[in-house]
Protein backbone atom coordinates (compact mmCIF):
# COMPACT_ATOMS: atom_id res chain seq x y z
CA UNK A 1 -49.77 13.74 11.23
CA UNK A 2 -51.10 16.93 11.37
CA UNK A 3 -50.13 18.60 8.06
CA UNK A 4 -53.61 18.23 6.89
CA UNK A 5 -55.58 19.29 9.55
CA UNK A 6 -53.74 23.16 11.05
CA UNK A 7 -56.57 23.57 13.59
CA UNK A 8 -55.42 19.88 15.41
CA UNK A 9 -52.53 22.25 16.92
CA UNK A 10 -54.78 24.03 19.15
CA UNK A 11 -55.93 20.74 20.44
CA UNK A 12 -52.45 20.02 21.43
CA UNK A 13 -52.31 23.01 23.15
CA UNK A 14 -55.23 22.50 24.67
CA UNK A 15 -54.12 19.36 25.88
CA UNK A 16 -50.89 19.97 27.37
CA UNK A 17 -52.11 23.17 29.01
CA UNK A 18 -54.96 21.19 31.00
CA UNK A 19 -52.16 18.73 32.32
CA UNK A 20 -49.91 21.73 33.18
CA UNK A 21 -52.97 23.47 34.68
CA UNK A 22 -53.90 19.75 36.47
CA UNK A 23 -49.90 19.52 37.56
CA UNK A 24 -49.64 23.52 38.83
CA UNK A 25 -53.04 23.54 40.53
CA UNK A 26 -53.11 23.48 44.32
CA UNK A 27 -56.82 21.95 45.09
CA UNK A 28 -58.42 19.57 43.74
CA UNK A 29 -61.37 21.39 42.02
CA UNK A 30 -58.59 23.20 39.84
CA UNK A 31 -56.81 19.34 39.49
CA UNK A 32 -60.18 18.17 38.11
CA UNK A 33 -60.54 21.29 36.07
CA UNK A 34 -57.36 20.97 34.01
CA UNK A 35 -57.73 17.19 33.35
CA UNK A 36 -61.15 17.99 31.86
CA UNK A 37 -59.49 20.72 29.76
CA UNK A 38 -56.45 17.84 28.86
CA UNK A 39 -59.41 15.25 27.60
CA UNK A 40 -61.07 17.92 25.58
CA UNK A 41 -58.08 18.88 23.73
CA UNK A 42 -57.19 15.21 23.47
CA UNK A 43 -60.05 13.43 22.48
CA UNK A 44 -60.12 15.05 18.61
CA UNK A 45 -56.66 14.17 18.27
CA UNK A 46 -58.12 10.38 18.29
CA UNK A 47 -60.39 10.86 15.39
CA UNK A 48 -58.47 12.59 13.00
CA UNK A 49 -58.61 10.42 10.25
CA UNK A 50 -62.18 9.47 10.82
CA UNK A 51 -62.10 5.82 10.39
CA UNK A 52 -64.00 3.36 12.64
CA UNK A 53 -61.86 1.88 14.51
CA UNK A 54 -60.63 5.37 15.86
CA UNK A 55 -63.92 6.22 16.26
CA UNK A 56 -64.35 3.19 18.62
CA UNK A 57 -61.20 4.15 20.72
CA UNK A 58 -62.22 7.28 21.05
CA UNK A 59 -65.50 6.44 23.03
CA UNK A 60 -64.22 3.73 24.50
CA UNK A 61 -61.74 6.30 26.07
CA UNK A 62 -64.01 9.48 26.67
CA UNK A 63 -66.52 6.69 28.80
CA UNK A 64 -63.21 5.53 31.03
CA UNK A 65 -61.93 8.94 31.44
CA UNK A 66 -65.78 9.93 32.54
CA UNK A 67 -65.46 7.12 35.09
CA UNK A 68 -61.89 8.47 36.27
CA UNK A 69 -62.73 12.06 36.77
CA UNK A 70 -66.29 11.34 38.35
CA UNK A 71 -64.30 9.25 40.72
CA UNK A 72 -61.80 12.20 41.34
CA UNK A 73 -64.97 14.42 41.82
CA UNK A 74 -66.24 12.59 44.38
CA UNK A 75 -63.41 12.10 46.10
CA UNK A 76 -62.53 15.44 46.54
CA UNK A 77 -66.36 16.42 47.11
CA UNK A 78 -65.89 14.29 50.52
CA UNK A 79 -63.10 15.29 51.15
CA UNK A 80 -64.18 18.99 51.06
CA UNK A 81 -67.33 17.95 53.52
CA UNK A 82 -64.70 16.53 56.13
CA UNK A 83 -62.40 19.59 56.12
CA UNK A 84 -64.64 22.34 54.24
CA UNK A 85 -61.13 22.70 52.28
CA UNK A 86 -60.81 22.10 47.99
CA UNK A 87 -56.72 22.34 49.33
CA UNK A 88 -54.97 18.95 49.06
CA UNK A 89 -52.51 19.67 51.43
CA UNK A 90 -55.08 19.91 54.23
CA UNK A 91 -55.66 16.01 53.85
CA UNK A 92 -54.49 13.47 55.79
CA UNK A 93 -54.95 9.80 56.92
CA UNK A 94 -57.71 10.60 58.45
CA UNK A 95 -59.62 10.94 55.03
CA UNK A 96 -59.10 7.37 54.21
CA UNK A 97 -62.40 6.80 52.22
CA UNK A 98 -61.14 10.57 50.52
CA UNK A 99 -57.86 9.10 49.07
CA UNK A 100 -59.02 5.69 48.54
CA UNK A 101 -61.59 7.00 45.99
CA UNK A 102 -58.98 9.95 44.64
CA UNK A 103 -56.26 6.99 44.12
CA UNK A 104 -58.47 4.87 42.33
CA UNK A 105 -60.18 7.88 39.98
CA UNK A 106 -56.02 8.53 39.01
CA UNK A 107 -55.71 4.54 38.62
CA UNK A 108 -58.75 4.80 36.06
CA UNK A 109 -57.18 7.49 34.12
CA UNK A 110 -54.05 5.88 33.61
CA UNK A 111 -54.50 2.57 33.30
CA UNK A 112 -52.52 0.61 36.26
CA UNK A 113 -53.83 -2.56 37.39
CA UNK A 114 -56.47 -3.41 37.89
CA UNK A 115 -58.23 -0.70 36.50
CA UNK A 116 -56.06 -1.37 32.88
CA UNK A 117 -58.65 -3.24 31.06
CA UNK A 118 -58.95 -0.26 28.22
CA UNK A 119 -55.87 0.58 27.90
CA UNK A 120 -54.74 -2.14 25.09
CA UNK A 121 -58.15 -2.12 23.07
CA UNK A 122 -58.21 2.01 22.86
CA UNK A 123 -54.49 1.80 21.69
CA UNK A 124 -55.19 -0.93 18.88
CA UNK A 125 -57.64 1.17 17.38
CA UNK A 126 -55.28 4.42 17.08
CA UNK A 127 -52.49 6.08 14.88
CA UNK A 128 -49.00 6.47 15.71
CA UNK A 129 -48.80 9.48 16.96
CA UNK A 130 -52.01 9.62 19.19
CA UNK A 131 -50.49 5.90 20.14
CA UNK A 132 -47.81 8.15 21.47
CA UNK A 133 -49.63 10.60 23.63
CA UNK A 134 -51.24 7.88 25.21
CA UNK A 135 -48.54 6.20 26.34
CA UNK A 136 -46.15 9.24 27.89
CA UNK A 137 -48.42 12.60 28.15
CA UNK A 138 -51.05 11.24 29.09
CA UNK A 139 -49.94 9.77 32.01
CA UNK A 140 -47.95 12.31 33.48
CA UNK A 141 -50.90 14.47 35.79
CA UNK A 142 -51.84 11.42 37.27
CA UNK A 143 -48.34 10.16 38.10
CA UNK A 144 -47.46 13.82 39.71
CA UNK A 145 -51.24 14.07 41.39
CA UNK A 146 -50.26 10.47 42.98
CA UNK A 147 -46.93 11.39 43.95
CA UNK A 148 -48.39 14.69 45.72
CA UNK A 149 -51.12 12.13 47.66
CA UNK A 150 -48.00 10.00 48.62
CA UNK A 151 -46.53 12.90 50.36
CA UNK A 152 -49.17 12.64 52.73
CA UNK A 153 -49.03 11.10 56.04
CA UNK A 154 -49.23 6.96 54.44
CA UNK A 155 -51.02 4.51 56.45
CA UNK A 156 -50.09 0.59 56.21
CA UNK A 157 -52.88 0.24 54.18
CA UNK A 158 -51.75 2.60 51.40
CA UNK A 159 -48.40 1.16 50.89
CA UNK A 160 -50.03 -2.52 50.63
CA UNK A 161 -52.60 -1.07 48.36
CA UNK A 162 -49.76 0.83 45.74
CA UNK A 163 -47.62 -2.51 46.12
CA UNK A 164 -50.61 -4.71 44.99
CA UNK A 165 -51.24 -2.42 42.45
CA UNK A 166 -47.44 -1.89 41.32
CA UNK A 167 -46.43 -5.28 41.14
CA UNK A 168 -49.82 -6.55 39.38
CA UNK A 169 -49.13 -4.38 36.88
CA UNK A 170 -45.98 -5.38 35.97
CA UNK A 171 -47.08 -9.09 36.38
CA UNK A 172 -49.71 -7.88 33.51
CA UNK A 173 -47.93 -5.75 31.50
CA UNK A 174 -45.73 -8.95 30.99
CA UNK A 175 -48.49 -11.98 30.71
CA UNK A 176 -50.99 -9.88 28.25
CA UNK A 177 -48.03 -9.48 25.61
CA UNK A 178 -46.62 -12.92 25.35
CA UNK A 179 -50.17 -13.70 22.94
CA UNK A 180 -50.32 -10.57 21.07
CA UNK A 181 -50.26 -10.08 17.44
CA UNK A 182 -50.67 -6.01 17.68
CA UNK A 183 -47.31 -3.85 17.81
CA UNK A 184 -49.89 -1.36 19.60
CA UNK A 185 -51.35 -3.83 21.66
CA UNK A 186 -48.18 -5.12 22.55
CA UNK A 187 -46.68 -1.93 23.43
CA UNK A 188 -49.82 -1.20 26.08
CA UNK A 189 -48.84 -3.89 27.93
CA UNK A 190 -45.53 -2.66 27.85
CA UNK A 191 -46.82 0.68 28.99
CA UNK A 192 -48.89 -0.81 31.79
CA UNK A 193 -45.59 -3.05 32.55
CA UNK A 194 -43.76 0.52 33.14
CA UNK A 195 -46.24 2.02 34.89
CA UNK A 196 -46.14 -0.64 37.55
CA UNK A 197 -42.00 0.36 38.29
CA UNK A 198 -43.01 4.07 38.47
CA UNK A 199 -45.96 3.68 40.61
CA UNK A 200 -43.59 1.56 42.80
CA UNK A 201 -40.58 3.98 42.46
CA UNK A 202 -42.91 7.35 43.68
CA UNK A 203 -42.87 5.33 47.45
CA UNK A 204 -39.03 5.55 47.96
CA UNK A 205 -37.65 8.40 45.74
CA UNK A 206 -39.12 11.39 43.49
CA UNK A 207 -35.88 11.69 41.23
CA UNK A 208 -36.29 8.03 40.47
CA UNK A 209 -39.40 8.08 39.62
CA UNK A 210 -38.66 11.24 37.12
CA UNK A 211 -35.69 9.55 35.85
CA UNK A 212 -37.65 6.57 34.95
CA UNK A 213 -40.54 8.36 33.26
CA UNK A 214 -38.06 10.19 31.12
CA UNK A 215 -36.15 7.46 29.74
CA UNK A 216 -39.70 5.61 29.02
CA UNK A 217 -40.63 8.59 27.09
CA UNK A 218 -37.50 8.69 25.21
CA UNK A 219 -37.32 5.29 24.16
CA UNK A 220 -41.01 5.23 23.68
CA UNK A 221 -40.86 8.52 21.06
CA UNK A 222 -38.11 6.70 19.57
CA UNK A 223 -39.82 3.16 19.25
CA UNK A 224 -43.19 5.27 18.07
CA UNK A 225 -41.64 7.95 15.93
CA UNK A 226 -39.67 4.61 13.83
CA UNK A 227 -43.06 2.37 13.75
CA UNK A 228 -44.93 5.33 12.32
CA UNK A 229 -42.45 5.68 9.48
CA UNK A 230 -42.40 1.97 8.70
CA UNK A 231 -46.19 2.09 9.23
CA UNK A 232 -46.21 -1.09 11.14
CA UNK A 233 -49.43 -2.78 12.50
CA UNK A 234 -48.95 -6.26 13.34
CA UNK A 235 -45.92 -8.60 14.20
CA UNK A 236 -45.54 -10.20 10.63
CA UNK A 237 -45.29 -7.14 9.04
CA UNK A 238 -42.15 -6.31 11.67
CA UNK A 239 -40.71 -10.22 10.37
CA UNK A 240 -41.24 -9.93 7.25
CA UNK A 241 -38.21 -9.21 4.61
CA UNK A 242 -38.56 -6.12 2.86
CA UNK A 243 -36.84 -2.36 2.17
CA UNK A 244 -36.89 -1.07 5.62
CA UNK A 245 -34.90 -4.34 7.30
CA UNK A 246 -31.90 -1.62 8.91
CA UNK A 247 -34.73 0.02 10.03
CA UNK A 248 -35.85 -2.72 11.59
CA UNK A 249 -32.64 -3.82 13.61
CA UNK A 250 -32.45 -0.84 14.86
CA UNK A 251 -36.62 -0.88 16.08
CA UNK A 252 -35.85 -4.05 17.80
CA UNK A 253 -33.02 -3.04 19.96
CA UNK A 254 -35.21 0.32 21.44
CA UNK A 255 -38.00 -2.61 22.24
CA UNK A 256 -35.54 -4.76 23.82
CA UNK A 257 -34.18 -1.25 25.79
CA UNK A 258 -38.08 -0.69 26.40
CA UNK A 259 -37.99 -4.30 28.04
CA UNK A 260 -35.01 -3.69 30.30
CA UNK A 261 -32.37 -5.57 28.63
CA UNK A 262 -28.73 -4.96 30.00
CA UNK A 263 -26.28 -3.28 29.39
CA UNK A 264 -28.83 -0.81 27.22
CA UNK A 265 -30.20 3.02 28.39
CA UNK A 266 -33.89 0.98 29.35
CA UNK A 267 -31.70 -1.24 32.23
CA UNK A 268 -30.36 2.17 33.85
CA UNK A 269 -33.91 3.20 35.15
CA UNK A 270 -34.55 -0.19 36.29
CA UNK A 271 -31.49 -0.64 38.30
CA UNK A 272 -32.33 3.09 39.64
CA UNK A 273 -35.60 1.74 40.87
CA UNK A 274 -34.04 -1.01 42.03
CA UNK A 275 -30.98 0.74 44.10
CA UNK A 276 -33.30 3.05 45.86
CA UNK A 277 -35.72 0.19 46.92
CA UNK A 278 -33.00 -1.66 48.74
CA UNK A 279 -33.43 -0.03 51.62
CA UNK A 280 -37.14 -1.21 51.98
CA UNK A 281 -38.82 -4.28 52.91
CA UNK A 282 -41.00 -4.81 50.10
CA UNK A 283 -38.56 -7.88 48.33
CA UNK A 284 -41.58 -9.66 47.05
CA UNK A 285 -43.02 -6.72 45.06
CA UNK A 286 -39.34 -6.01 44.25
CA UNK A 287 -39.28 -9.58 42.72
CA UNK A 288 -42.20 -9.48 40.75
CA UNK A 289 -41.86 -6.28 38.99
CA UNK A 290 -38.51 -7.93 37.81
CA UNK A 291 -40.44 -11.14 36.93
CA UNK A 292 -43.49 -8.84 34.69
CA UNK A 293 -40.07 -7.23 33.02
CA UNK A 294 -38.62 -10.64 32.51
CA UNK A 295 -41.69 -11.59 30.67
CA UNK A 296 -41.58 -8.55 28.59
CA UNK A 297 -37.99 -8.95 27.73
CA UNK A 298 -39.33 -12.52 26.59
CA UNK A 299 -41.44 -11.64 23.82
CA UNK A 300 -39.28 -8.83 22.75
CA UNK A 301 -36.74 -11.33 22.49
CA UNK A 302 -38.91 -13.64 20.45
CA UNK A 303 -40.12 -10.66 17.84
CA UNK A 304 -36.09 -10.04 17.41
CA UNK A 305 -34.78 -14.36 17.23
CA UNK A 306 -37.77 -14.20 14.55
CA UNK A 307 -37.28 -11.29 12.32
CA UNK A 308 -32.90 -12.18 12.66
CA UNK A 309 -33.07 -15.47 11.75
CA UNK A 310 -35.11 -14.88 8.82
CA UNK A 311 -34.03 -13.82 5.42
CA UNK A 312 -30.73 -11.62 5.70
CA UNK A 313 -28.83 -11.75 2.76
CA UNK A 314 -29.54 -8.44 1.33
CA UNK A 315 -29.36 -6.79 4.91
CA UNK A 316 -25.69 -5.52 4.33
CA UNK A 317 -26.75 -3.80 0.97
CA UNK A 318 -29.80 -2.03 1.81
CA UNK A 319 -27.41 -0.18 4.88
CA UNK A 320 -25.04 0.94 1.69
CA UNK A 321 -27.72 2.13 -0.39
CA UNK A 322 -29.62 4.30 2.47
CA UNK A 323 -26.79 6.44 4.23
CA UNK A 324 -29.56 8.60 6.43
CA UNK A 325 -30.83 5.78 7.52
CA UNK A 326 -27.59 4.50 8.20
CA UNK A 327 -26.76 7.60 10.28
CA UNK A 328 -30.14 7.17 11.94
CA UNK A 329 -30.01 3.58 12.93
CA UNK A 330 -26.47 4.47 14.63
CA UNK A 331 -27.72 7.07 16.53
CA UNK A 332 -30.44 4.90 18.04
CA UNK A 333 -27.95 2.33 18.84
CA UNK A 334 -25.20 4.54 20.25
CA UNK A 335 -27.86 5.80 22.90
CA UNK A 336 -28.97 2.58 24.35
CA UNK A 337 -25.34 1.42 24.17
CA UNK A 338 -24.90 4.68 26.06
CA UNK A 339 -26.84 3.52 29.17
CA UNK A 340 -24.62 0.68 30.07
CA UNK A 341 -21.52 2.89 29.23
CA UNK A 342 -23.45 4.93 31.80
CA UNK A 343 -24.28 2.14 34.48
CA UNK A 344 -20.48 1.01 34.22
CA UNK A 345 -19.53 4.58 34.67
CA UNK A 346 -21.37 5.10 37.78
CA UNK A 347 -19.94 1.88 39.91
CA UNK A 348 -16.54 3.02 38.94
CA UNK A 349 -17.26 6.30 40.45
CA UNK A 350 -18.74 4.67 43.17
CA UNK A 351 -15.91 2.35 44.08
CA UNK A 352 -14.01 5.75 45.17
């Protein structure tokens, strides 16, 4: 991606020390700092290749991100009249308006319902790659900043409020797929369906929520990496017959792991989220994050019934003729065959 263009390695630098900066930082002028640092090294990653659709993405995205941090600024600028404090520790419950606004301004920035309206349009516009850093860097300041504003002292009113906004992301992440014609667009529902179980996971358990954000980033540099070397855009390109079909297979089953399907590695952090949940009395957002991921799982099932049953005679031979991407096609498949190895593993060990 970034063979032609040296100097677009000091805006990932940029980028990932503003979210490191954002993450480390221990008031919220220095958390607001280092996500405006993180957009300024992102945003000329977006239009790299100058084209207009990128160009659209890209402003589409600087305006939402505006929107988030002015939100976080003014949040922590009343905040800071209430306790004459930038530290986020000093908050409490007492700041209700405070967090309120802070919660939303992180909700802008990374797209969880219902504040997720940009999210598929800026991805359909983008490459791979940038695709990519959307979907898992991106998102991890404001995943860490709302985990530190859950450690607070919660009020009923914040746990309803994450729950609505958990479990209507899921429902959405699932719903806005089933029509979509757009890998990308497709795959940021997906992303807003994930972000719903993580959002929901940060209320019970930290480690779950960290488990589940790295096997979504695995899968998702997997499924990303593998589209940007088949230079997919749209589901009948992904159907149709042609050199790459081994390739192909082995796409579909890291989507179908990115949708949850048992026994493969995308299942495991489910059932974490779901094992450490049990002991709470939120069953109805339980049940509809598993119905948004049932709805994923439906049209990743459809894209796979569709390209399988299509043409497959020459399928055998073009495994024979490519051995690397024999060997890499394996690899992917051993992994997410790995996670119910692992799952299996884990109630034996259980049971004594």
């Amino acid at each position: 991606m970034f063979s032609n263009l040296p100097f677009s390695y000091m805006f990932v630098f940029t980028m990932m020390a503003g979210t490191l900066f954002s993450v480390s930082s221990s008031h919220w002028l220095g958390i607001w700092a280092g996500l405006e640092i993180n957009l300024i090294g992102f945003l000329p990653l977006l239009v790299y290749q100058k084209s207009m659709a990128e160009s659209e993405s890209a402003v589409k995205y600087f305006v939402v991100q505006a929107l988030g941090s002015s939100l976080l600024m003014f949040g922590s600028l009343s905040s800071y009249t209430l306790s004459f404090s930038w530290d986020i520790n000093i908050m409490s419950s007492y700041y209700i308006f405070s967090i309120f606004v802070l919660f939303c301004g992180l909700c802008v920035k990374m797209g969880l319902f219902p504040f997720h309206f940009w999210l598929p349009s800026v991805m359909a516009g983008l490459p791979w790659i940038s695709c990519l850093l959307l979907a898992t860097w991106q998102k991890f300041a404001p995943i860490f900043l709302m985990s530190s504003l859950l450690d607070l002292n919660l009020v009923y009113w914040m746990i309803l409020l994450i729950s609505f906004m958990s479990a209507g992301s899921s429902l959405m992440g699932g719903v806005g797929g089933i029509n979509q014609t757009q890998i990308r667009a497709l795959l940021a529902y997906s992303s807003i369906g994930h972000l719903g179980w993580i959002v929901f996971s940060v209320m019970y358990s930290d480690w779950a929520m960290k488990a589940y954000l790295g096997i979504y980033v695995f899968i998702s540099l997997c499924v990303f990496l593998s589209l940007w070397y088949m230079d997919l855009s749209n589901m009948k390109s992904l159907v149709k017959f042609n050199q790459k079909k081994a390739l192909e297979m082995g796409i579909m089953i890291m989507l179908m792991s990115l949708g949850g399907l048992p026994p493969l590695l995308g299942f495991i952090s489910k059932w974490l989220v779901v094992s450490v949940s049990m002991s709470g009395s939120l069953w109805g957002v339980l049940f509809l994050l598993i119905l948004g991921s049932i709805l994923s799982l439906f049209y990743y099932l459809s894209l796979f019934f569709s390209m399988f049953l299509s043409e497959t005679s020459k399928s055998l031979l073009l495994f024979k003729k490519d051995l690397k991407l024999m060997l890499l096609i394996n690899v992917i498949i051993m992994i997410n065959i790995a996670g119910g190895a692992l799952l299996v593993m884990s109630g034996v060990l259980m049971s004594f």
